[in-house]
PDB file of N, CA and C in Angstrom:
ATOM      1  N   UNK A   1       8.399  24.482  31.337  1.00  0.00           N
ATOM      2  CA  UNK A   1       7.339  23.559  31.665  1.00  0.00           C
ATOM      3  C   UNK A   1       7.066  23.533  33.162  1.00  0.00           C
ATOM      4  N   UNK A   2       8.278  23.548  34.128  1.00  0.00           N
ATOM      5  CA  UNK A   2       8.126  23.181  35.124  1.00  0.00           C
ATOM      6  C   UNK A   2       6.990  24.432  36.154  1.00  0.00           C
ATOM      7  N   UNK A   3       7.227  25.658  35.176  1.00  0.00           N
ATOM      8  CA  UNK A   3       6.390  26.949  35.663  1.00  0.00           C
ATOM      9  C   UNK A   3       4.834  26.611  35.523  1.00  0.00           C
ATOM     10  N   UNK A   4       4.703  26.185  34.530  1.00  0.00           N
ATOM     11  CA  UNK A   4       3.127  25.741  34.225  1.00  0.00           C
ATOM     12  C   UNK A   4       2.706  25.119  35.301  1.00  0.00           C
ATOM     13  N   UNK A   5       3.938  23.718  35.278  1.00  0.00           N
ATOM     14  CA  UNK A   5       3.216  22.764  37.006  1.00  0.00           C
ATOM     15  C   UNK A   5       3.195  23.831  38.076  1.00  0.00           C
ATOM     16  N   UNK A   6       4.173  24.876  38.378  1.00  0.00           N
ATOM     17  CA  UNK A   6       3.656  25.549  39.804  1.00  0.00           C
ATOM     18  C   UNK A   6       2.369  26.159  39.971  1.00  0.00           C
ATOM     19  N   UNK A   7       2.286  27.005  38.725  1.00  0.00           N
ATOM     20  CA  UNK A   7       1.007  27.828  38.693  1.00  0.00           C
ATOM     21  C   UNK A   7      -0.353  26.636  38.613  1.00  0.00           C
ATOM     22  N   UNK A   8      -0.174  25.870  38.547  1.00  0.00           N
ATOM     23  CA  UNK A   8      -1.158  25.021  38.456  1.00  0.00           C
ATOM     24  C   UNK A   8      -1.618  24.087  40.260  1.00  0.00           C
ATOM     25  N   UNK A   9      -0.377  24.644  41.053  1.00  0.00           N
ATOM     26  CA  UNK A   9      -0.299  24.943  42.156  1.00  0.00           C
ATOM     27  C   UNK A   9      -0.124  23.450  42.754  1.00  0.00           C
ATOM     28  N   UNK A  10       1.294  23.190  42.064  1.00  0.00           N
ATOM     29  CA  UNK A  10       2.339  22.094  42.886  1.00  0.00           C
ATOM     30  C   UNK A  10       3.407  22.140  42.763  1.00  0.00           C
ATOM     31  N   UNK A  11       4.571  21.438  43.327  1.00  0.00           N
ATOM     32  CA  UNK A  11       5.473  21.524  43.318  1.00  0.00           C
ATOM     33  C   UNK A  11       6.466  21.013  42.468  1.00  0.00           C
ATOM     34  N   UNK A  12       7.654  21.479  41.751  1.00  0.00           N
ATOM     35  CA  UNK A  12       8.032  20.851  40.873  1.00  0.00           C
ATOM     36  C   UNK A  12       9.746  20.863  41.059  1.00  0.00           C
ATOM     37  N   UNK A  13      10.567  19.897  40.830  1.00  0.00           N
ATOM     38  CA  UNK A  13      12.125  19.715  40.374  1.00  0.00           C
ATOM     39  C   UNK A  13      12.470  19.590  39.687  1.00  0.00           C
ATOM     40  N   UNK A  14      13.583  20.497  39.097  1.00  0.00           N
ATOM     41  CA  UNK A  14      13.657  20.400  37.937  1.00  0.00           C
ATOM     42  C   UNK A  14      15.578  20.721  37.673  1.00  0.00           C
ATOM     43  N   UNK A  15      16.110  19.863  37.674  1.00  0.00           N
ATOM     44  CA  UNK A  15      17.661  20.246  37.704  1.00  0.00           C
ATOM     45  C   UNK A  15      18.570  20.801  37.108  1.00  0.00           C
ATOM     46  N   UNK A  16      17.542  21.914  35.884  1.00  0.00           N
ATOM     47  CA  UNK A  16      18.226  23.101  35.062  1.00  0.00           C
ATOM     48  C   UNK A  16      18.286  24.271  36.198  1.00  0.00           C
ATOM     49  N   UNK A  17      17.275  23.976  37.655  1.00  0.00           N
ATOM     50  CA  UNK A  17      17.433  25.075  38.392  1.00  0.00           C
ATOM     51  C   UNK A  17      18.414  25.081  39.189  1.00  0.00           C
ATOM     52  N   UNK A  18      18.972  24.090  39.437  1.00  0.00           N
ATOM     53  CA  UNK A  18      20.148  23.830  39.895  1.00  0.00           C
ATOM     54  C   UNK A  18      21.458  24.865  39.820  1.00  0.00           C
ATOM     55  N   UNK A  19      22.121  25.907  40.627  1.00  0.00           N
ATOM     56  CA  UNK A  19      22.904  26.506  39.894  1.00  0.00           C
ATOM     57  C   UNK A  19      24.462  25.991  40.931  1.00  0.00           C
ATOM     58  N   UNK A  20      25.206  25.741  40.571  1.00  0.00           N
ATOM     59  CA  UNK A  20      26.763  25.386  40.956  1.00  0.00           C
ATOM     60  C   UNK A  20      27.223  26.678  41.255  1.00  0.00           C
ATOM     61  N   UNK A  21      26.874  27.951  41.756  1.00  0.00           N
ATOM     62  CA  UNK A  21      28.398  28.652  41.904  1.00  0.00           C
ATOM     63  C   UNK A  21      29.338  28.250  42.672  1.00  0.00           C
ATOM     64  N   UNK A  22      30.668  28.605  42.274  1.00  0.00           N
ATOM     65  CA  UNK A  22      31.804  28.410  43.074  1.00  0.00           C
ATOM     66  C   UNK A  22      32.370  26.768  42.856  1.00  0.00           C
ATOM     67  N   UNK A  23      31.676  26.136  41.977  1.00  0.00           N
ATOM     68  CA  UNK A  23      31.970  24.598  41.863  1.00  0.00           C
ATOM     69  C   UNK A  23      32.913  24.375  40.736  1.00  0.00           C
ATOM     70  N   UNK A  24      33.061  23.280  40.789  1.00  0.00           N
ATOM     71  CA  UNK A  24      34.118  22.735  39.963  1.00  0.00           C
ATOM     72  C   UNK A  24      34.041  22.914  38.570  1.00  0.00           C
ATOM     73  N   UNK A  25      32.434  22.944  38.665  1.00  0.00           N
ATOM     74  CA  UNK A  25      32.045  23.454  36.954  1.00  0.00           C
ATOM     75  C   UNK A  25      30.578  24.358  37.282  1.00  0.00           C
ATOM     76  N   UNK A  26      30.999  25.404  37.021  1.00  0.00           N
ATOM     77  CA  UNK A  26      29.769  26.412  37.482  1.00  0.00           C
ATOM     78  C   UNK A  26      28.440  26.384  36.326  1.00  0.00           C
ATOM     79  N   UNK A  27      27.959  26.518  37.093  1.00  0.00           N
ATOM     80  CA  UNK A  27      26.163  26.630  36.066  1.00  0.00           C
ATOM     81  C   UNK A  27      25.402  27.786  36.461  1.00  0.00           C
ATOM     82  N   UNK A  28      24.907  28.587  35.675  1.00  0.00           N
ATOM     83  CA  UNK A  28      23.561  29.422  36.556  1.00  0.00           C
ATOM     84  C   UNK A  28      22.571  29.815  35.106  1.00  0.00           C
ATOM     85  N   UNK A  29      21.988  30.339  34.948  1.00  0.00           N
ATOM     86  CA  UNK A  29      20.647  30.062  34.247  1.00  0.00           C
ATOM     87  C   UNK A  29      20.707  30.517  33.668  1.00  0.00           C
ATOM     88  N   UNK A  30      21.575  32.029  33.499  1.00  0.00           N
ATOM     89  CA  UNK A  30      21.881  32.453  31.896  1.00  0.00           C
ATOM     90  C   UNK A  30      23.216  32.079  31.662  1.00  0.00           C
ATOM     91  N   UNK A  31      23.782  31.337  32.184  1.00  0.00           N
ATOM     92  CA  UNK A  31      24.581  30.871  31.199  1.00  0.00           C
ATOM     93  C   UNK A  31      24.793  29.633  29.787  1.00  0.00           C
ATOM     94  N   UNK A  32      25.821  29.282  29.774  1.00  0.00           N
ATOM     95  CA  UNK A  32      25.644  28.524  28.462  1.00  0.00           C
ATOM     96  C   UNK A  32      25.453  26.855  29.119  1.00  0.00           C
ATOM     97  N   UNK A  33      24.235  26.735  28.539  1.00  0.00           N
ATOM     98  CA  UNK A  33      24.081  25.324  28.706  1.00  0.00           C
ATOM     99  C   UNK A  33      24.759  24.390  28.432  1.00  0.00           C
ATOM    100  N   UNK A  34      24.575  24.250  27.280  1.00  0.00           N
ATOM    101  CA  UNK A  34      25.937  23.455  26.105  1.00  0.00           C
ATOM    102  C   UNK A  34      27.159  22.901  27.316  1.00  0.00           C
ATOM    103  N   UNK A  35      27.860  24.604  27.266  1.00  0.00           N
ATOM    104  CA  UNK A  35      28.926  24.701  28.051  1.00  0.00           C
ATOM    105  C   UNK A  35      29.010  23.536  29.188  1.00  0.00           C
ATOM    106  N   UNK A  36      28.258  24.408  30.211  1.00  0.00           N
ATOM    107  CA  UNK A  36      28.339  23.456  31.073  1.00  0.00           C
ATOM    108  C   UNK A  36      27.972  22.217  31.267  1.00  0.00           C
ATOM    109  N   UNK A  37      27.289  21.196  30.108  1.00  0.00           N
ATOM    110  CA  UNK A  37      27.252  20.217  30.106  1.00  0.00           C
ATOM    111  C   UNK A  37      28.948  19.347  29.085  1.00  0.00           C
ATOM    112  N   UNK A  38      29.294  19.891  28.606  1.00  0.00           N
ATOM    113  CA  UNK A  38      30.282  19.435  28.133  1.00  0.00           C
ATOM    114  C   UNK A  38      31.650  19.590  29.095  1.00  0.00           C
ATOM    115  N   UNK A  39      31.132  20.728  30.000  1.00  0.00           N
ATOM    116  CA  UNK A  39      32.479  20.433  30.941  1.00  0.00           C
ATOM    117  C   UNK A  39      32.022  19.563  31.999  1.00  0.00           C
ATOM    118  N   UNK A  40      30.880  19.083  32.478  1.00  0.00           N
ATOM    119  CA  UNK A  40      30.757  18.174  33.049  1.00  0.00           C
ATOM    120  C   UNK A  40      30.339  16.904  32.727  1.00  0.00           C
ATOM    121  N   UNK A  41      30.576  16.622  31.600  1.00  0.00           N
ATOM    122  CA  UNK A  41      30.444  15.015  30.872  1.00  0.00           C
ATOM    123  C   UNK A  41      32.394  14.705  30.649  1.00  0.00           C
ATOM    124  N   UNK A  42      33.246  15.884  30.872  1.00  0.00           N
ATOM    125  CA  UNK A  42      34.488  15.315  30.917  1.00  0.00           C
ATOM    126  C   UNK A  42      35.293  15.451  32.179  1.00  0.00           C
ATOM    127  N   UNK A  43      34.421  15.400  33.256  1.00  0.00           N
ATOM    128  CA  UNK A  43      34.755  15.200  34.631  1.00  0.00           C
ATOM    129  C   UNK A  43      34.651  13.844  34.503  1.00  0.00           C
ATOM    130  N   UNK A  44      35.396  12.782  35.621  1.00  0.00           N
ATOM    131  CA  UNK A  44      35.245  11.484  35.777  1.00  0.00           C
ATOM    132  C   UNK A  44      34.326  10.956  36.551  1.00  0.00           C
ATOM    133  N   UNK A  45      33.745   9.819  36.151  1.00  0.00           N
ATOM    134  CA  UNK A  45      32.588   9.449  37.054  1.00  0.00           C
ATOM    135  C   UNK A  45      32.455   9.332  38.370  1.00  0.00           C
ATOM    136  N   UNK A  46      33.114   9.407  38.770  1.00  0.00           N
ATOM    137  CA  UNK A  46      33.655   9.262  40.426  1.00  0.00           C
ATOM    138  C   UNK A  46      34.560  10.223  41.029  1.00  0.00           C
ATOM    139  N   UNK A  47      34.001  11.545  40.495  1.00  0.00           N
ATOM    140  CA  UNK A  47      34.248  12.796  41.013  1.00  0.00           C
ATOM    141  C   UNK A  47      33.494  13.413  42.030  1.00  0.00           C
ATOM    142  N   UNK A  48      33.631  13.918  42.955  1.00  0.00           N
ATOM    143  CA  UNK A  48      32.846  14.149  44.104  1.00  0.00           C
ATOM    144  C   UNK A  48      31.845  15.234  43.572  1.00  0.00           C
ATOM    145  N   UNK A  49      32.256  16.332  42.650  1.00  0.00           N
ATOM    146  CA  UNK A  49      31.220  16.954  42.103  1.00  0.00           C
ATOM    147  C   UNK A  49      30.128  16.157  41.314  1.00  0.00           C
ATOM    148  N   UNK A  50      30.103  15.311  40.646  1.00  0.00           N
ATOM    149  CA  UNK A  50      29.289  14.527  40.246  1.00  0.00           C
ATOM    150  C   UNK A  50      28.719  13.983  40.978  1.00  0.00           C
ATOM    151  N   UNK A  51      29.051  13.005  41.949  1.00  0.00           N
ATOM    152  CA  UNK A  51      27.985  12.313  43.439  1.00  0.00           C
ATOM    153  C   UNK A  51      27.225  13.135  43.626  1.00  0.00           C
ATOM    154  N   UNK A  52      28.285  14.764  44.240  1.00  0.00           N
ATOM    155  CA  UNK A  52      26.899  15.663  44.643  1.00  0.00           C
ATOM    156  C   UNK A  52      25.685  15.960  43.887  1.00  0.00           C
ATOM    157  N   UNK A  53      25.719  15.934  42.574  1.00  0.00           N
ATOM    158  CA  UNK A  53      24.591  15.929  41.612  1.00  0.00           C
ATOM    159  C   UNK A  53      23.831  15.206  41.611  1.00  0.00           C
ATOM    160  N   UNK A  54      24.651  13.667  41.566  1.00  0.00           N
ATOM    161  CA  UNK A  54      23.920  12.785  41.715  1.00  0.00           C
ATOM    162  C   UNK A  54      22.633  12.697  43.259  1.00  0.00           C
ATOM    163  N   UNK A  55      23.182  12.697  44.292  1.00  0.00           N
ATOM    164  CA  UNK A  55      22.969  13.042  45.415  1.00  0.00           C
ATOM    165  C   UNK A  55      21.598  13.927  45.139  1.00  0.00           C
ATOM    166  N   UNK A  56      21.898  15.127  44.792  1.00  0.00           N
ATOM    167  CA  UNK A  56      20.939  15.763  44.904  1.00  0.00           C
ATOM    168  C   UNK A  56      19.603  15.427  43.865  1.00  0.00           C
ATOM    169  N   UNK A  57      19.321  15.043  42.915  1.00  0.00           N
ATOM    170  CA  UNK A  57      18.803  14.843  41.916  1.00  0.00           C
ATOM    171  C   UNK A  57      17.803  13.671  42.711  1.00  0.00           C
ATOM    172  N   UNK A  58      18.805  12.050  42.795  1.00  0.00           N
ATOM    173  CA  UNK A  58      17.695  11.168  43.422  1.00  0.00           C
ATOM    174  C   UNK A  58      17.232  11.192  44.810  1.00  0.00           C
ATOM    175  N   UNK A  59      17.943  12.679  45.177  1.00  0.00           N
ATOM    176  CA  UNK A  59      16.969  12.838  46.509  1.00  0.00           C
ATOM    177  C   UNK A  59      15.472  13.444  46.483  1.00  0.00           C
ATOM    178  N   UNK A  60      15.704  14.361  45.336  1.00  0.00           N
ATOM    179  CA  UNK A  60      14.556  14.792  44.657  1.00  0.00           C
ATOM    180  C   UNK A  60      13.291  14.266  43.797  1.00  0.00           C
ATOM    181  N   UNK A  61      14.269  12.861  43.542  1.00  0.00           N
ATOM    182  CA  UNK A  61      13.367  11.941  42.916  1.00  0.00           C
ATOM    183  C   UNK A  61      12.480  11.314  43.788  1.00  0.00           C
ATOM    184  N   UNK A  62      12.963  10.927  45.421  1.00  0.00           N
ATOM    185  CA  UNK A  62      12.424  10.148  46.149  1.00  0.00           C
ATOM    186  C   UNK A  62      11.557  10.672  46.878  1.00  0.00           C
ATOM    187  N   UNK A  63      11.937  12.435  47.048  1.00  0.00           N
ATOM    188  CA  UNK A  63      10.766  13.064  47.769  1.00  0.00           C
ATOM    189  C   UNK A  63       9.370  13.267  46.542  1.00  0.00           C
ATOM    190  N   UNK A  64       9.380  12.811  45.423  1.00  0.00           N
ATOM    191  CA  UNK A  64       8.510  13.379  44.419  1.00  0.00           C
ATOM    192  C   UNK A  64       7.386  11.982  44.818  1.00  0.00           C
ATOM    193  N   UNK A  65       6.562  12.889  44.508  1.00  0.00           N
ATOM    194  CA  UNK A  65       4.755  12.297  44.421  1.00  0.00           C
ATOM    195  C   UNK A  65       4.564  11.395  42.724  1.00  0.00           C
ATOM    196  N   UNK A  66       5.038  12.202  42.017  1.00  0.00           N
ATOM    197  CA  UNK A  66       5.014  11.290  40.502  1.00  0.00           C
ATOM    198  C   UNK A  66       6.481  12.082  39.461  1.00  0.00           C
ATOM    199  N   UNK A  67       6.354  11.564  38.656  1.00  0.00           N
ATOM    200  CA  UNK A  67       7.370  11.853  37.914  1.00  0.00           C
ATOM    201  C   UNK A  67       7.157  12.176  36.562  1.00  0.00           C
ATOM    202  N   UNK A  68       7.442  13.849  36.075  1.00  0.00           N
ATOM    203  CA  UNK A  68       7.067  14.428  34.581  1.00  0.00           C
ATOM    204  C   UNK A  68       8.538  14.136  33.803  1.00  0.00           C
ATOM    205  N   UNK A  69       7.936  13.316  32.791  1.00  0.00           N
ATOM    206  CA  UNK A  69       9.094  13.939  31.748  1.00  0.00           C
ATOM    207  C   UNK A  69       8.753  15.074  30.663  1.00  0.00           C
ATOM    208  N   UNK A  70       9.344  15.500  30.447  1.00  0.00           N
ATOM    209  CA  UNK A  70       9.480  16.240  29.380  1.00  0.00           C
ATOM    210  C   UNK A  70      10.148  15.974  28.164  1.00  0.00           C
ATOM    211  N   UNK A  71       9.677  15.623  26.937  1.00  0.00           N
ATOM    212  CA  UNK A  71      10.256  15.223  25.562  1.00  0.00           C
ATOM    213  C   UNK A  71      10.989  16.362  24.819  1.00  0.00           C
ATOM    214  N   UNK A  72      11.885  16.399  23.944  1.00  0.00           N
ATOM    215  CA  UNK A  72      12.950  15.176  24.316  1.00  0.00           C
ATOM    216  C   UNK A  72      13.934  14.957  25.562  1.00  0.00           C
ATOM    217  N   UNK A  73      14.313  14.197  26.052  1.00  0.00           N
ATOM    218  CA  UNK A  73      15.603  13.546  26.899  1.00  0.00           C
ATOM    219  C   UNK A  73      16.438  13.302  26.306  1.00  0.00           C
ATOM    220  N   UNK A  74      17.503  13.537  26.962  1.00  0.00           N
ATOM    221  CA  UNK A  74      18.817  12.661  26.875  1.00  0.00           C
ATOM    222  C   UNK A  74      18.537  11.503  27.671  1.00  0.00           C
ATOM    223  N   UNK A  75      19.842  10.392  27.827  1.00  0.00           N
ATOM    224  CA  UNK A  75      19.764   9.437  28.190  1.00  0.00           C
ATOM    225  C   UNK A  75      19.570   9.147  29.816  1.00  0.00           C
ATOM    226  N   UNK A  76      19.994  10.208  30.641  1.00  0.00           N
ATOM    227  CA  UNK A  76      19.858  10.451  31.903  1.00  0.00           C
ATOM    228  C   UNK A  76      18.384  10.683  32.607  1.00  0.00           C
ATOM    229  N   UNK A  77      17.639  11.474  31.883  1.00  0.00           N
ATOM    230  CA  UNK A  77      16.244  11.372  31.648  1.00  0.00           C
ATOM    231  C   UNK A  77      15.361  10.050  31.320  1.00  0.00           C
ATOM    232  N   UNK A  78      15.806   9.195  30.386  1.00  0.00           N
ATOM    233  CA  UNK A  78      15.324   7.901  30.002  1.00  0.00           C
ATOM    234  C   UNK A  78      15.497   7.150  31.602  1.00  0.00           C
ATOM    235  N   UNK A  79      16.608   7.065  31.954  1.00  0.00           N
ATOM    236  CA  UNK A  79      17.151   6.574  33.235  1.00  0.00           C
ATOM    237  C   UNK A  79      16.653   6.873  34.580  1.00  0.00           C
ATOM    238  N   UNK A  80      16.170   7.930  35.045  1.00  0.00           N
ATOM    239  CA  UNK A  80      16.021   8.616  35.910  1.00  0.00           C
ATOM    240  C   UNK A  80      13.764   8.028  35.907  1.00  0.00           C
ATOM    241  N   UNK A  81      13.629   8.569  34.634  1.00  0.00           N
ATOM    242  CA  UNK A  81      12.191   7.938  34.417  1.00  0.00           C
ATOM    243  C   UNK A  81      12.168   6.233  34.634  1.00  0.00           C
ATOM    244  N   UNK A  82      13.392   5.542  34.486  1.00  0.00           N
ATOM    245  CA  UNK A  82      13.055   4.210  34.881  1.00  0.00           C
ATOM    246  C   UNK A  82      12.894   4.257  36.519  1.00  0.00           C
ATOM    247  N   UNK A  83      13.805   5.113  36.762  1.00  0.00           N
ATOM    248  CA  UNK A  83      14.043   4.844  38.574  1.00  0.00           C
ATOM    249  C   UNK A  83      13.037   5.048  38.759  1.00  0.00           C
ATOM    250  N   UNK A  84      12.302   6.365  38.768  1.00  0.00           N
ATOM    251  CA  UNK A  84      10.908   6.589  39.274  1.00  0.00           C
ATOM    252  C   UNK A  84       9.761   5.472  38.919  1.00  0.00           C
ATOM    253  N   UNK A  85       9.791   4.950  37.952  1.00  0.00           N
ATOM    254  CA  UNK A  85       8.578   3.877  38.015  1.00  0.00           C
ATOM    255  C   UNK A  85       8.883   2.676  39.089  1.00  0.00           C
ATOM    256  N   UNK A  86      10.211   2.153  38.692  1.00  0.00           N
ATOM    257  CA  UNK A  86      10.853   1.417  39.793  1.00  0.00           C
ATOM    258  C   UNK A  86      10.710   1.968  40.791  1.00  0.00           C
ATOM    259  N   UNK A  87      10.625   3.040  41.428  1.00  0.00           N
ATOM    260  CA  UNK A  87      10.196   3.580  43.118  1.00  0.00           C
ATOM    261  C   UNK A  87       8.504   3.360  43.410  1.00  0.00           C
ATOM    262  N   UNK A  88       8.063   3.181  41.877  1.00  0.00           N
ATOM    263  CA  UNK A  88       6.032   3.573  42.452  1.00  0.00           C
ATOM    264  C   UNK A  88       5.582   4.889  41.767  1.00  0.00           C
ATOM    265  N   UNK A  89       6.375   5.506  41.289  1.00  0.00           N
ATOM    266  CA  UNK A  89       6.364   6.597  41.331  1.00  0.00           C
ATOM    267  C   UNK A  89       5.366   6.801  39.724  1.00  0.00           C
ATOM    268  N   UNK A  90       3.893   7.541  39.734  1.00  0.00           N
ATOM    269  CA  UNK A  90       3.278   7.696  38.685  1.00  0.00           C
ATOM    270  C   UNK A  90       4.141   8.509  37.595  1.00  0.00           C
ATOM    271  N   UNK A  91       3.991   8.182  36.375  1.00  0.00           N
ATOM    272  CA  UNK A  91       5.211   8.587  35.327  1.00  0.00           C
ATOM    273  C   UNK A  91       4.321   9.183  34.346  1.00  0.00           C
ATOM    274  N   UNK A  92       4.628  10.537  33.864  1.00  0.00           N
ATOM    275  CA  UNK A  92       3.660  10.773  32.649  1.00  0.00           C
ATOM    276  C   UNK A  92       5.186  11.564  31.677  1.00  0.00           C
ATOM    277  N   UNK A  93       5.026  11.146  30.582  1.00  0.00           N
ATOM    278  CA  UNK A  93       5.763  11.606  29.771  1.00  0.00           C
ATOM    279  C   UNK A  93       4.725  12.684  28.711  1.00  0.00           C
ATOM    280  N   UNK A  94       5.526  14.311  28.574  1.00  0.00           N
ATOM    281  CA  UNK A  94       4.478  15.433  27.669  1.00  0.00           C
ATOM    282  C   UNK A  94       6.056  15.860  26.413  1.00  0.00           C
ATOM    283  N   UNK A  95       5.265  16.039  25.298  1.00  0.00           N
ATOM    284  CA  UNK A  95       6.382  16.905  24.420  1.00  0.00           C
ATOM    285  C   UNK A  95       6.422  15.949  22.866  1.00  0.00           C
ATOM    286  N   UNK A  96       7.679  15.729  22.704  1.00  0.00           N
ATOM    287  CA  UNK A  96       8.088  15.437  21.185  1.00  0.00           C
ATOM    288  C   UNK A  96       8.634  14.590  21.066  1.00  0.00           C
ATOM    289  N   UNK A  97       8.349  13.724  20.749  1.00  0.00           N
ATOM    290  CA  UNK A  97       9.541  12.199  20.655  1.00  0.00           C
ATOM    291  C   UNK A  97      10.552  12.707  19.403  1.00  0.00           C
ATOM    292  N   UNK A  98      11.778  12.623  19.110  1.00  0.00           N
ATOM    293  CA  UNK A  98      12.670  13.189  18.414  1.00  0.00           C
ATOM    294  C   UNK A  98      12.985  11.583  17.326  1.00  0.00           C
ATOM    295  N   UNK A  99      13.059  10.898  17.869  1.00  0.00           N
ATOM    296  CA  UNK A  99      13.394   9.356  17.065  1.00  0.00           C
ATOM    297  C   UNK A  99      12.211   8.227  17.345  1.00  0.00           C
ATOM    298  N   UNK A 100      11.961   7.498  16.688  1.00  0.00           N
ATOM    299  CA  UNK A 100      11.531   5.675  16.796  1.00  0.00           C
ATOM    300  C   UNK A 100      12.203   5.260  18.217  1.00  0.00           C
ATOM    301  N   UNK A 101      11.329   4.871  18.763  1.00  0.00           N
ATOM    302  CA  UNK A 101      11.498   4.310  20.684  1.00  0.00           C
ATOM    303  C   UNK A 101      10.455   3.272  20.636  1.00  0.00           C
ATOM    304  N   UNK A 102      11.071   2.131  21.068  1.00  0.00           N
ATOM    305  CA  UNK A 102      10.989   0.362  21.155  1.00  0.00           C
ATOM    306  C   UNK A 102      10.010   0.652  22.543  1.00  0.00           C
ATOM    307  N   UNK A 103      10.179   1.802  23.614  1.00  0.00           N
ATOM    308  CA  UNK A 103       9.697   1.209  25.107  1.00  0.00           C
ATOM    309  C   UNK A 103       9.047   2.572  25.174  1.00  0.00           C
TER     310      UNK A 103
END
């Protein structure tokens, strides 16, 4: 999705591009997704590799002009779309709702 927004000629973040080499839990773009989300949901919350994610992500949020979601999310996504409205930040949600959603 996020290719469509460039060619459409803006800028986009998107934190699957994100790649960790050499980190505590490595990521790069062909690897296994899955994977590396399950080894980093059993890191502890207050792991310095995690801040840095964190870190980097709502820094990205704050330099952004508006905020795309993409359907479906996980819960971090639900979250991350609250921050951005809470910043000002124009919110458009595109894609598939997967379940019944109250908000």
């Amino acid at each position: 999705m996020f290719e469509a927004v460039r060619a459409a000629g803006k800028t986009a973040y998107c934190f699957i591009e994100n790649e960790y080499k050499g980190e505590v839990v490595e990521f790069d773009l062909q690897g296994d997704a899955e994977k590396f989300m399950a080894e980093l949901e059993a890191l502890p919350q207050d792991h310095p590799h995690i801040r840095r994610i964190f870190d980097i992500d709502m820094q990205a949020e704050r330099d952004a002009e508006n905020f795309l979601f993409v359907m479906p999310g996980g819960v971090s996504a639900h979250i991350e779309a609250g921050v951005a409205y809470g910043m000002g930040k124009k919110c458009y949600a595109i894609g598939t709702i997967e379940k019944t959603e109250t908000l």
